[in-house]
Protein backbone atom coordinates (compact mmCIF):
# COMPACT_ATOMS: atom_id res chain seq x y z
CA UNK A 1 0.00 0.00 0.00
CA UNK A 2 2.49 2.20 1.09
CA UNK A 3 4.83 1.52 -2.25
CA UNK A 4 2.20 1.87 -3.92
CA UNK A 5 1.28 5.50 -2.54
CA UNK A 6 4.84 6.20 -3.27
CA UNK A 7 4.67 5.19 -7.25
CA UNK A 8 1.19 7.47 -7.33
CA UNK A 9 2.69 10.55 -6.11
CA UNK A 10 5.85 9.84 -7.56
CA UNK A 11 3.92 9.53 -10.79
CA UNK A 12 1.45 12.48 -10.80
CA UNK A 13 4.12 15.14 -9.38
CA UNK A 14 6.91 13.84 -10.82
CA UNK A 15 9.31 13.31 -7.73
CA UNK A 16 11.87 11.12 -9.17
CA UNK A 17 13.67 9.31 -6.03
CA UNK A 18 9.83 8.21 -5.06
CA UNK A 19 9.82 6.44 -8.48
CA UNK A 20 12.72 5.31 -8.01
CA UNK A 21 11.84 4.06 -4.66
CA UNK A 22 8.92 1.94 -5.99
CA UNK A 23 10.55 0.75 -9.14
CA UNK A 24 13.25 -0.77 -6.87
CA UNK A 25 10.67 -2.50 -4.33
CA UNK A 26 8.64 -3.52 -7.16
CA UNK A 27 11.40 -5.13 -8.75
CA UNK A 28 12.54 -6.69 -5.51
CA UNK A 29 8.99 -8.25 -5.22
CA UNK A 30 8.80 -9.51 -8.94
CA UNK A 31 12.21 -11.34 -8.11
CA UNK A 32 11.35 -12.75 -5.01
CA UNK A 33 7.94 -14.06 -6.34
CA UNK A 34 9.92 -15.53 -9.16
CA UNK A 35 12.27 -17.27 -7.21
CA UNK A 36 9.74 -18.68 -4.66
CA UNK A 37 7.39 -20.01 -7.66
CA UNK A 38 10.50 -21.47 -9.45
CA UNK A 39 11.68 -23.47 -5.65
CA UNK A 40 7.68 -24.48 -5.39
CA UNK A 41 7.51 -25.83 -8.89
CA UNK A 42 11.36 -27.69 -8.14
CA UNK A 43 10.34 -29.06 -5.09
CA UNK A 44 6.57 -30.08 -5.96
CA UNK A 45 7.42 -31.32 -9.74
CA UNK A 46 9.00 -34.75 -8.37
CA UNK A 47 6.77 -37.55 -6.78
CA UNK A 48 3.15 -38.85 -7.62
CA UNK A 49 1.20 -41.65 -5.98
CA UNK A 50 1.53 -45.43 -7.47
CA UNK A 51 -1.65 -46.87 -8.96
CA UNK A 52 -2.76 -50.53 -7.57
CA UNK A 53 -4.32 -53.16 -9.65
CA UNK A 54 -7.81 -53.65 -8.99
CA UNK A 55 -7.47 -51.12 -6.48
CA UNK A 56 -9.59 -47.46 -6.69
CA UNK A 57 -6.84 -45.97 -4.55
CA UNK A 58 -2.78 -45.27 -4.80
CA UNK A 59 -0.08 -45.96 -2.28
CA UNK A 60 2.60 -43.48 -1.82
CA UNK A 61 6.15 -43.88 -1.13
CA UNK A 62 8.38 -40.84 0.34
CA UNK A 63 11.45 -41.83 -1.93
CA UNK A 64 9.44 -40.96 -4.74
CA UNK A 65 8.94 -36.99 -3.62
CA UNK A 66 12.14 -34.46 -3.48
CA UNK A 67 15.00 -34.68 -1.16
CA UNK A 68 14.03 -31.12 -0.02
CA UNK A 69 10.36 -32.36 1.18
CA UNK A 70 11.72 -35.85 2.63
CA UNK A 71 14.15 -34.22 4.81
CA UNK A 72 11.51 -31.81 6.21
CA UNK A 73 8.91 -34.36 7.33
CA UNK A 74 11.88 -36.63 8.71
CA UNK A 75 12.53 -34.53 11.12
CA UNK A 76 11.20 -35.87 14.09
CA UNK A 77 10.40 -32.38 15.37
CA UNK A 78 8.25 -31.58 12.63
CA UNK A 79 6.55 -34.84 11.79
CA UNK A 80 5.36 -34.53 15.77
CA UNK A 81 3.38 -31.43 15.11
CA UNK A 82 2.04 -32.63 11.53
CA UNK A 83 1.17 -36.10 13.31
CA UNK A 84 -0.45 -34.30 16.05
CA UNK A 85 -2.26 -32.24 13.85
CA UNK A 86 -3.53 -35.01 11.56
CA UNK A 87 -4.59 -37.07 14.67
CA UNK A 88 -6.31 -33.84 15.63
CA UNK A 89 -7.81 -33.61 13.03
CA UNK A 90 -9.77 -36.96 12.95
CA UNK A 91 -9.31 -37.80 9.76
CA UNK A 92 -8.57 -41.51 10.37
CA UNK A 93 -11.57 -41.68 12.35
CA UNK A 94 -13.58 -39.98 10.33
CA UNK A 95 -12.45 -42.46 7.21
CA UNK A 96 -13.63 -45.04 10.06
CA UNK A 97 -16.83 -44.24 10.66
CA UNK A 98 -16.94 -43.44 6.85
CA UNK A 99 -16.51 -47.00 5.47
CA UNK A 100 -16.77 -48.98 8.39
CA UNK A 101 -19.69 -51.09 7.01
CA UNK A 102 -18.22 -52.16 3.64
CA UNK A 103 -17.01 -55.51 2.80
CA UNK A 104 -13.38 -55.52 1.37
CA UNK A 105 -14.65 -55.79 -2.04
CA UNK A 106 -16.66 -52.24 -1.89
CA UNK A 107 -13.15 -50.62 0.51
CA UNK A 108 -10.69 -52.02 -2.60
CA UNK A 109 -12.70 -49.76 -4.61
CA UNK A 110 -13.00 -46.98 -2.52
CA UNK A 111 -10.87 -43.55 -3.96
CA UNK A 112 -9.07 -42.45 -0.69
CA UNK A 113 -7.15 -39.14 -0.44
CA UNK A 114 -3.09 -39.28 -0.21
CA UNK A 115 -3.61 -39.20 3.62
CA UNK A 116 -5.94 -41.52 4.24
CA UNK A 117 -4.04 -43.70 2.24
CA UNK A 118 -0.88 -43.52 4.00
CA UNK A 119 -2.10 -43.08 7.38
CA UNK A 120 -5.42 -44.76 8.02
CA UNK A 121 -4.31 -48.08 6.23
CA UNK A 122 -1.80 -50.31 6.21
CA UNK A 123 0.26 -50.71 2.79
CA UNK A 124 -0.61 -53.30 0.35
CA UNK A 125 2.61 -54.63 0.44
CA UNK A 126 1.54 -55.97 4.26
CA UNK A 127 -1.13 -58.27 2.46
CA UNK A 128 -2.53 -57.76 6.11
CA UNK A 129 -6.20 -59.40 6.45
CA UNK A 130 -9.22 -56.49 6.09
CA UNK A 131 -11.35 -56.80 9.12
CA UNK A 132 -12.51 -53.27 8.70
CA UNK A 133 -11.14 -49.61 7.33
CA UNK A 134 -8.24 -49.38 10.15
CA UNK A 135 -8.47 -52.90 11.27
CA UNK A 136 -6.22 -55.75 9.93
CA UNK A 137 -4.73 -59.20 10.91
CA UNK A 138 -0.92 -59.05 10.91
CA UNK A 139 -0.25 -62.30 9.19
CA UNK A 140 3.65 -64.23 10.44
CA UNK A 141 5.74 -63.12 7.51
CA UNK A 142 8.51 -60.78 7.71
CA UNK A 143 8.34 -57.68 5.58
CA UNK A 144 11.82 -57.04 5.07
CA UNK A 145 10.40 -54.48 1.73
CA UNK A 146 8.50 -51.97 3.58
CA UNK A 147 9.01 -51.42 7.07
CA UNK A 148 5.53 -49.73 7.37
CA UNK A 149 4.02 -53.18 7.86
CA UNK A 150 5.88 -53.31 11.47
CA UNK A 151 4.50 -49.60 12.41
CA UNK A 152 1.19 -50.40 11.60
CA UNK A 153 -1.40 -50.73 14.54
CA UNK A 154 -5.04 -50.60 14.88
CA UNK A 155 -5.32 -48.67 17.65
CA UNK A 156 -7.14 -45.30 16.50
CA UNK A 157 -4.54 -43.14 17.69
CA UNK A 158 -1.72 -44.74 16.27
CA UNK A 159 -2.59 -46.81 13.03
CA UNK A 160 0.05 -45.65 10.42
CA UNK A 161 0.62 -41.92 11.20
CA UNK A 162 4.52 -43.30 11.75
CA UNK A 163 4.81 -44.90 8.63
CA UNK A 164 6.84 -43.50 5.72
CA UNK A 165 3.44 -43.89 3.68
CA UNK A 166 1.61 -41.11 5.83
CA UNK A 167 4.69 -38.96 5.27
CA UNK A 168 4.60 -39.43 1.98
CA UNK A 169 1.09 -38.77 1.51
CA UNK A 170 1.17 -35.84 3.44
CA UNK A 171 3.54 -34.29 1.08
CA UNK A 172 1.72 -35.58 -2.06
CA UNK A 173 -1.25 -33.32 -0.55
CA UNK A 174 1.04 -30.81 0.39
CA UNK A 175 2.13 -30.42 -3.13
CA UNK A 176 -1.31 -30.52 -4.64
CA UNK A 177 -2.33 -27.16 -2.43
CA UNK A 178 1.15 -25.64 -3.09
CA UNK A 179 0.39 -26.10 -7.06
CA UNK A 180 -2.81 -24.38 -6.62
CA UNK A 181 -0.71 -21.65 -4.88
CA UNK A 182 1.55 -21.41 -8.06
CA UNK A 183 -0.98 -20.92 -10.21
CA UNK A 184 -2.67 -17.88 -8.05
CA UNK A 185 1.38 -16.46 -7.71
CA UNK A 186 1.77 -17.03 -11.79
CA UNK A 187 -1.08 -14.56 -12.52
CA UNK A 188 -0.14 -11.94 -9.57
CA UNK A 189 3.67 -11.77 -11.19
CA UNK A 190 1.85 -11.02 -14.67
CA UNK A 191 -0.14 -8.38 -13.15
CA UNK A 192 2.71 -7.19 -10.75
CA UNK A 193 4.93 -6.75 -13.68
CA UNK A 194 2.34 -5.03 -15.96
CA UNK A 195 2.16 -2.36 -12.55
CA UNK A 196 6.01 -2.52 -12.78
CA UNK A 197 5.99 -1.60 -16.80
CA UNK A 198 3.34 1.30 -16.30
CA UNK A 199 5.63 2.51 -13.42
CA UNK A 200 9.11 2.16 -15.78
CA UNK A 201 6.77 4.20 -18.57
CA UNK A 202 5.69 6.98 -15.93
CA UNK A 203 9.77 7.35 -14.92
CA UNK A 204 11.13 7.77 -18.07
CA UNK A 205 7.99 10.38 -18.95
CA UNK A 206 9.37 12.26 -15.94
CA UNK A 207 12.55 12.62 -17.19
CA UNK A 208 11.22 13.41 -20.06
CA UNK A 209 9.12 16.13 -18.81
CA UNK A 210 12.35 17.53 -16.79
CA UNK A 211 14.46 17.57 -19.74
């Protein structure tokens, strides 16, 4: 608001170093929005979920996403609050409740989102038993693949919120909103650097004028 001011007046009475002023900040934005939307695409463009035969949802794996986005939900610091906060949340329980009456024939079909995926079920790769949405039998093999199957529990509170499958499907959802975010920043650098072109046209009129 304030730069903004500072162009106007800068503009209409033709007080140069207040031009100046907001050509510079402008320019400093329009750089900085670049850069950020150019790290978002980087660190969202890697990583999708895996489709499962005869299965209406995907599994997710956190290799699959960037290094930059794996090392942030490893941290055991940060995966506390985001666990808390999906646990909060009740979105496990509410995928309970949701789908707690269906046979495993009807839940196979089911299209989950990336976090119930990875957090209110076990991975496919268990080949647990379905006794319900977030209840399985544990069968006696050893899953030397995918640790996941050894985090897994069907206690409510717990369930797979450890597992590198809830991480991972907490960042595939993360980078779905952050790509929505791009495209809102894409069209507000088009229009900030239309402002920024009006304002270069009004400073060299100015000059102009002066000379």
């Amino acid at each position: 608001m304030v730069v903004s001011l500072a162009g106007f007046v800068g503009a209409c009475c033709h007080v140069k170093w207040l031009l100046w002023l907001y050509l510079v900040v402008m320019f400093i934005l329009i750089v900085l929005g670049i850069a950020g939307t150019i790290f978002a695409f980087v660190v969202t463009n890697k990583g999708a979920g895996r489709v499962l035969s005869g299965k209406g949802y995907k599994e997710y794996r956190l290799g699959d996403y960037s290094n930059w986005l794996q090392k942030r939900v490893s941290d055991e610091n940060n995966w506390f609050k985001i666990k808390s906060c999906l646990v909060d949340s009740k979105v496990c329980s509410d995928f309970h409740n949701q789908h707690m009456n269906e046979s495993v024939t009807e839940f196979y079909k089911v299209h989950l989102s990336a976090i119930q995926s990875g957090c209110c079920k076990p991975s496919n790769d268990c080949q647990f038993t379905f006794l319900g949405p977030t209840n399985w039998t544990k069968g006696n093999g050893v899953f030397i693949n995918n640790t996941d199957c050894n985090t897994w529990s069907n206690d409510l509170g717990t369930l797979c919120f450890d597992c590198q499958a809830c991480k991972a499907g907490f960042i595939d959802n993360l980078r779905s909103s952050w790509k929505k975010v791009m495209v809102v920043n894409i069209i507000f650098l088009v229009c900030l650097i239309i402002v920024y072109s009006v304002g270069c046209c009004a400073f060299s009129n100015s000059r102009k004028s002066k000379s």
